[in-house]
Protein backbone atom coordinates (compact mmCIF):
# COMPACT_ATOMS: atom_id res chain seq x y z
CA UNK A 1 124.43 3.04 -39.60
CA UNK A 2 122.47 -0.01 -40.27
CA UNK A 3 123.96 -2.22 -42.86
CA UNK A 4 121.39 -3.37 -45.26
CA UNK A 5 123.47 -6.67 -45.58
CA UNK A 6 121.01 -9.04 -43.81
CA UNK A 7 124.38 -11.39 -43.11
CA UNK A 8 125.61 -8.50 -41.08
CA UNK A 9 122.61 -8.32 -38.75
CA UNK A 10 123.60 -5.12 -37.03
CA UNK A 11 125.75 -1.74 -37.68
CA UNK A 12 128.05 -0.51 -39.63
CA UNK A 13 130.29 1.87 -37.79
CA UNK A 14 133.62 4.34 -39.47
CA UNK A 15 136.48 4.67 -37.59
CA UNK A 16 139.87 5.56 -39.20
CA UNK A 17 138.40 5.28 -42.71
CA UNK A 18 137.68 1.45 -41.88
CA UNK A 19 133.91 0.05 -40.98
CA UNK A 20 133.60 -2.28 -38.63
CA UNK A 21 130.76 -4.55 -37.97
CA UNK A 22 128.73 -4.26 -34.66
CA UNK A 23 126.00 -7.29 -34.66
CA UNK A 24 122.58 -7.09 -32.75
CA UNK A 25 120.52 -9.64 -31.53
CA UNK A 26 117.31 -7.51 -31.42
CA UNK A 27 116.37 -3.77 -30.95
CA UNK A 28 113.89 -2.08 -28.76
CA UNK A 29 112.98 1.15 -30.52
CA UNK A 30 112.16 4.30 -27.90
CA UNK A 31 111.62 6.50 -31.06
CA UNK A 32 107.77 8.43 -30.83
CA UNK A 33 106.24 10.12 -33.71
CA UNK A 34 106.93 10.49 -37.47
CA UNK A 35 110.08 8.01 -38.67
CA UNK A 36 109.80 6.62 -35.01
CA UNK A 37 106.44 5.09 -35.00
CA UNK A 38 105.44 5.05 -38.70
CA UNK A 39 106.55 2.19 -40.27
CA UNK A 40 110.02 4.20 -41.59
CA UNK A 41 112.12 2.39 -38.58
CA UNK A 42 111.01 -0.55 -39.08
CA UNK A 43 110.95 -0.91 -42.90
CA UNK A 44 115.07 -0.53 -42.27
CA UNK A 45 115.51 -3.11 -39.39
CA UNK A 46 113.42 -5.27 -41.79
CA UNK A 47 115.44 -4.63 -44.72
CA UNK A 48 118.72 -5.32 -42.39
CA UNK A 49 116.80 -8.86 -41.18
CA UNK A 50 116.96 -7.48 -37.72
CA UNK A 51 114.40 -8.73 -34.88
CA UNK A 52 112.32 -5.76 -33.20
CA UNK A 53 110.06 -5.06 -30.20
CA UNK A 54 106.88 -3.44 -31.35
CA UNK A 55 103.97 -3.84 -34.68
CA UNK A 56 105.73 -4.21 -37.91
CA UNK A 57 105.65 -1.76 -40.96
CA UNK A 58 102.10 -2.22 -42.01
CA UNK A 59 100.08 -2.02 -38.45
CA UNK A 60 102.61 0.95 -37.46
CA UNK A 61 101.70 3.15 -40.90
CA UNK A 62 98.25 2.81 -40.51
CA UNK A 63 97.98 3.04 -36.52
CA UNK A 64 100.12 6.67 -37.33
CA UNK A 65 97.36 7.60 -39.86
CA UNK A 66 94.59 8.29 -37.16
CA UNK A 67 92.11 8.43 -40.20
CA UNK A 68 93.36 5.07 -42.24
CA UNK A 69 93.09 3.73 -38.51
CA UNK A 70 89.56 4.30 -38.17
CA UNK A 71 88.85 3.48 -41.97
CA UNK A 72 89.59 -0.39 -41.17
CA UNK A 73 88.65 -0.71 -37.28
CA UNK A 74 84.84 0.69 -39.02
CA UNK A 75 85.22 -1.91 -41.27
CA UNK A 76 85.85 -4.42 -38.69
CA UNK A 77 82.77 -3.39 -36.57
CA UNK A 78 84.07 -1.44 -34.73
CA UNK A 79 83.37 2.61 -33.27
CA UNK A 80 85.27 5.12 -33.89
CA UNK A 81 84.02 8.93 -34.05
CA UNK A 82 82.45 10.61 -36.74
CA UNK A 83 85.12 12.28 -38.11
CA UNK A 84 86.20 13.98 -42.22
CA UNK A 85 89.67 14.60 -43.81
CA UNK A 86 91.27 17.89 -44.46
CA UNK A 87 94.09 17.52 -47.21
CA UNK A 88 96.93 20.24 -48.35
CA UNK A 89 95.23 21.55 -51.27
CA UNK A 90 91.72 21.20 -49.88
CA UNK A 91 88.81 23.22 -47.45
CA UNK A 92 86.06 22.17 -45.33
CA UNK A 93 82.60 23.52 -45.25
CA UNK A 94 82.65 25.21 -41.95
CA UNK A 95 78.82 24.96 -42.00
CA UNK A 96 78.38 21.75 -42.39
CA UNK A 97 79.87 20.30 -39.03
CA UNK A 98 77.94 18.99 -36.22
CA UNK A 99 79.85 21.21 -33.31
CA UNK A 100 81.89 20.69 -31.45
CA UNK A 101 84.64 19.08 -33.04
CA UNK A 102 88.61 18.43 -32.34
CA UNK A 103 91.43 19.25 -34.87
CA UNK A 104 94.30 17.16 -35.15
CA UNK A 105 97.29 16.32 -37.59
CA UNK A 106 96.29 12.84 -38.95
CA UNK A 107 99.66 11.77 -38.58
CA UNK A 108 101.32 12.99 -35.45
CA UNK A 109 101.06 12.30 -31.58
CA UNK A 110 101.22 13.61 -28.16
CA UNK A 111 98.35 15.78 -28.71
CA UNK A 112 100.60 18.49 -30.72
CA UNK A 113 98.32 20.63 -32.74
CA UNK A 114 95.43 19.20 -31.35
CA UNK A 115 92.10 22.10 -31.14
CA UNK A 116 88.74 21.59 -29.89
CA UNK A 117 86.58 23.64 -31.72
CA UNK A 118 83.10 24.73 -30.57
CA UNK A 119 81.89 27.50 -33.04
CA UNK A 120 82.35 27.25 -36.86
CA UNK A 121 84.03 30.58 -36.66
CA UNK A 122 87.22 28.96 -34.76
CA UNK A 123 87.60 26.01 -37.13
CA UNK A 124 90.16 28.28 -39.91
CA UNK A 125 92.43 28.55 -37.61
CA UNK A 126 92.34 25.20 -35.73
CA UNK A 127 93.03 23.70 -39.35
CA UNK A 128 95.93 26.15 -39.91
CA UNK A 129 97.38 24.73 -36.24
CA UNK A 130 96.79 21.38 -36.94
CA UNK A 131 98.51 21.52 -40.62
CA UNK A 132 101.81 22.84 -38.43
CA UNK A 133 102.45 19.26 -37.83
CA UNK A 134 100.74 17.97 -40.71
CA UNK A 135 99.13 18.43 -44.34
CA UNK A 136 96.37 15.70 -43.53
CA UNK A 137 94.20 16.98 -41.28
CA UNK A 138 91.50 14.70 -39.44
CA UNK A 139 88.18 16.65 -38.31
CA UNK A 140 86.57 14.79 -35.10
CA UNK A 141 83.24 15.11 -34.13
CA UNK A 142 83.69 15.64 -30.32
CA UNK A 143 82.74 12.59 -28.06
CA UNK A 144 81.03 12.64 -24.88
CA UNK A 145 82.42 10.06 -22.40
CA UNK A 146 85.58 8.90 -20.42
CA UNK A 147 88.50 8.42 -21.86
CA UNK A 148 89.66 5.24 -20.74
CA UNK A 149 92.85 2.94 -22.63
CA UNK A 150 93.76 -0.62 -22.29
CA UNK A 151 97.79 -1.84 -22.58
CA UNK A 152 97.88 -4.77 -24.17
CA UNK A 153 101.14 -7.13 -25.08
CA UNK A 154 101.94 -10.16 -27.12
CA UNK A 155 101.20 -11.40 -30.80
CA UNK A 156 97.95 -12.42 -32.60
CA UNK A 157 95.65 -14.58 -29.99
CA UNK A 158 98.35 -14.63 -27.25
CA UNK A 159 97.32 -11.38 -25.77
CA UNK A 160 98.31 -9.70 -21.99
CA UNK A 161 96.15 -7.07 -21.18
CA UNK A 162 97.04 -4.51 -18.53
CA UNK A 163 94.22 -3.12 -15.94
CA UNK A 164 92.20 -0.04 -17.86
CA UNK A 165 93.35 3.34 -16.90
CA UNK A 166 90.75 6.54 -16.95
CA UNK A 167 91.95 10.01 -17.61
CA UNK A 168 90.17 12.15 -15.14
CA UNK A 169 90.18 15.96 -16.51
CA UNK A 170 90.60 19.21 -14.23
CA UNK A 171 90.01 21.27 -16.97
CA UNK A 172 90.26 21.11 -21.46
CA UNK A 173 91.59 18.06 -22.95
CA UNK A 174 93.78 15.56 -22.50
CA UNK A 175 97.76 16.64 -23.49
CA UNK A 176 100.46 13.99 -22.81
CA UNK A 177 102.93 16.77 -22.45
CA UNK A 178 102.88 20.47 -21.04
CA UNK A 179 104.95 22.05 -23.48
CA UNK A 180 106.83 24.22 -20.63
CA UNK A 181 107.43 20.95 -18.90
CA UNK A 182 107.14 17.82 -20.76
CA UNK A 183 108.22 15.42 -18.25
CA UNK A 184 106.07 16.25 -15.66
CA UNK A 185 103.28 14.90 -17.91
CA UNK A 186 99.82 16.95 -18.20
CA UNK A 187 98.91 19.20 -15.55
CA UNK A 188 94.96 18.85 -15.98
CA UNK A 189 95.24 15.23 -15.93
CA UNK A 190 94.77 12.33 -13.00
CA UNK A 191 95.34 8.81 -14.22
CA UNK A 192 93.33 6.42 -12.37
CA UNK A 193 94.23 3.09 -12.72
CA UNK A 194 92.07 0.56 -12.14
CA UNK A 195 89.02 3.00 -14.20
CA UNK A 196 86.35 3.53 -12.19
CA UNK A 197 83.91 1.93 -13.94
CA UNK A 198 81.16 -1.47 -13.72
CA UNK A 199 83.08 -4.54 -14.78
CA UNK A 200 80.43 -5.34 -17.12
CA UNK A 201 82.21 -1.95 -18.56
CA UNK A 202 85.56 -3.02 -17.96
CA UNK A 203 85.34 -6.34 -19.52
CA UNK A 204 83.96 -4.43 -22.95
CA UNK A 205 87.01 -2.32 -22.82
CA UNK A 206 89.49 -4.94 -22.91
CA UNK A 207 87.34 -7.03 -25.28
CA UNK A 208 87.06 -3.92 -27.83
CA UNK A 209 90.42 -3.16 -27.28
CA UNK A 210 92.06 -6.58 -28.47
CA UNK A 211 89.53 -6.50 -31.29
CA UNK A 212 91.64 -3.09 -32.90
CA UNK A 213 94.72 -4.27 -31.67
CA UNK A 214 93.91 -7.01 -34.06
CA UNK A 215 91.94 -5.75 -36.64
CA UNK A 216 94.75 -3.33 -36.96
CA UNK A 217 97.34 -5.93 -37.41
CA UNK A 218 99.37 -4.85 -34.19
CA UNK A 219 101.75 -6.97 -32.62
CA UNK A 220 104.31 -6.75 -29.90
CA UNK A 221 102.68 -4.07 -28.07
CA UNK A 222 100.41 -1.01 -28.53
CA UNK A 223 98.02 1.05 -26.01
CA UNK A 224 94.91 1.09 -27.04
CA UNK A 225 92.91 4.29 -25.91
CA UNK A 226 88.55 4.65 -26.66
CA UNK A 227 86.25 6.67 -24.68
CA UNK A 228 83.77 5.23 -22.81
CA UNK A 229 80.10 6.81 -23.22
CA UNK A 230 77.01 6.81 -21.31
CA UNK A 231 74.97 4.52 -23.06
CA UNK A 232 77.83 1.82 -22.39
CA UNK A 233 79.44 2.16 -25.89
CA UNK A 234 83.05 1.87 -26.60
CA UNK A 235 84.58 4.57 -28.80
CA UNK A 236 88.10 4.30 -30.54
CA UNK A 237 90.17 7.11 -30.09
CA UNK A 238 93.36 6.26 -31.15
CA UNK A 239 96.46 3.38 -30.73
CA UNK A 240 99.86 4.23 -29.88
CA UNK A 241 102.12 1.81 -31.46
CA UNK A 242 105.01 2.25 -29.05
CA UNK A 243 103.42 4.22 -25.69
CA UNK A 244 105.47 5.96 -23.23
CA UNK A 245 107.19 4.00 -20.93
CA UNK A 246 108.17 6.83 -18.36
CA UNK A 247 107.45 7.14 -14.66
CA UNK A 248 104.45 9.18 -15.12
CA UNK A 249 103.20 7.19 -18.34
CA UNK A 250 99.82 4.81 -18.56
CA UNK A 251 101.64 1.55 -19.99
CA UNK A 252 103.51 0.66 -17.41
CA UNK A 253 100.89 1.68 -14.82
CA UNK A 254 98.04 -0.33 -16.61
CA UNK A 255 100.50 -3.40 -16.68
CA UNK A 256 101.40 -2.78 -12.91
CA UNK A 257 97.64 -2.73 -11.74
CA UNK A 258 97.82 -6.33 -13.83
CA UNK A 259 100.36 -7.29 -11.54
CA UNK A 260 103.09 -7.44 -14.29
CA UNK A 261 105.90 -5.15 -13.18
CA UNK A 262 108.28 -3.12 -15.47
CA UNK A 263 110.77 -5.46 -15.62
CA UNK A 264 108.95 -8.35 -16.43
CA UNK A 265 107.36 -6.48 -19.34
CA UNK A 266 110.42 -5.69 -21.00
CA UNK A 267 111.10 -9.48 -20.49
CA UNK A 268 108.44 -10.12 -22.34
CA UNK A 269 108.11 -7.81 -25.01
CA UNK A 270 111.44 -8.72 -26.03
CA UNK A 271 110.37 -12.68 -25.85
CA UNK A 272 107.65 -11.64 -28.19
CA UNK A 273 109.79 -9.98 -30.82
CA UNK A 274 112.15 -12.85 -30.55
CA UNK A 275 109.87 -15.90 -30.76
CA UNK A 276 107.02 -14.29 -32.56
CA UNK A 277 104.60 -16.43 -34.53
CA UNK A 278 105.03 -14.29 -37.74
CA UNK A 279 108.94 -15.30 -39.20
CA UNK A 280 108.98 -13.42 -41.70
CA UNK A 281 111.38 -10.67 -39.86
């Protein structure tokens, strides 16, 4: 376990009835999801005084809370969709929504219990889905464009920015996983990295995306993923404070069409955790 002794620095570990102390220079967290990516992880390698790779508690809480997400990146200027919040012991005036819309848990990733809903008579049960994962529940109105994303790395103004990606859909939405198959990624999917889209275009989807990456507080590394509309406007979607990093995910392919290869990334993501501008860790 992780002593909370900050002159420890590392583990505690039982064997025999004795502990014995196992120190760590720094830790690269591959946890996803709730107590992964939420802030819970990192509140205890804070409280043990223990370096990390990734955004700290506060930008990792509210990048998990789609909803508080797009509370401050509005207040910052920035798009995000029209959207309304479901809670436990509350209902939603089916009537009221400008269809369609997507369903999703507030607080949960990978597109698990994720609906779009195009009739008011489907929304019930999207809700009921969504709240599966979740009691928050975060009501979307539905946005027409590309989904594009951005990978970015580093710490306040000393950003690297991978080449944008574009999701290209066969079919639906976009799902990171097939839930018969989760490592062969999503089957309606084609990733095309660079996006095919104007540079005048590309340019405002980095730019937007280190605005949130900032606004948000993020640090380390985060991908940032917005649609793209026709009218030229960029869209937040939503941040993932600690993307995949598998053969068939986006990071590392945005960061590879930058012409910064896997290795080097990890190279650097840990030289960011370790010599970041922000000492209070």
């Amino acid at each position: 376990m992780l002593s909370p002794d900050r002159s420890v620095h590392g583990l505690l570990v039982l064997e025999r009835g004795q502990y014995k102390t196992i120190r760590l220079d720094m830790v690269l967290p591959v946890l996803h999801g709730k107590l992964g990516e939420d802030g819970a992880m990192q509140g205890l390698l804070e409280l043990s005084g223990i370096p990390y790779v990734g955004c700290d508690i506060q930008s990792s809480a509210l990048c998990m809370d789609k909803s508080l997400a797009y509370i401050v990146t509005r207040n910052a200027g920035i798009a995000t969709p029209n959207f309304w919040i479901v809670t436990a012991d509350e209902d939603i005036d089916a009537d009221r929504l400008p269809y369609p819309v997507v369903v999703k848990p507030a607080r949960s990733g990978s597109s698990f219990g994720v609906s779009k809903v195009s009739r008011k008579e489907e929304l019930l049960s999207a809700v009921e889905t969504a709240r599966q994962y979740d009691s928050k529940v975060l009501i979307e109105e539905a946005v027409v464009g590309s989904e594009v994303g951005c990978a970015i790395l580093g710490n306040d103004l000393d950003l690297i920015v991978g080449e944008v990606d574009q999701i290209r859909l066969s079919h639906g939405f976009f799902r990171i996983h097939q839930e018969n198959n989760p490592e062969s990624g999503s089957e309606n999917a084609t990733f095309i990295v660079p996006a095919d889209i104007t540079e005048e275009s590309r340019v405002l989807v980095l730019e937007t995306a280190k605005a949130i990456y900032r606004a948000l507080g993020c640090r380390g590394l985060a991908r940032v993923d917005t649609f793209l509309t026709e009218d030229g406007k960029v869209v937040l979607n939503e941040v993932n404070t600690f993307p995949g990093m598998t053969s068939y995910s986006r990071y590392p392919r945005m960061m590879a069409g930058a012409g910064l290869p896997f290795a080097e990334v990890i190279d650097r993501m840990v030289s960011f955790a370790l010599n970041g501008k922000d000492d209070e860790r």
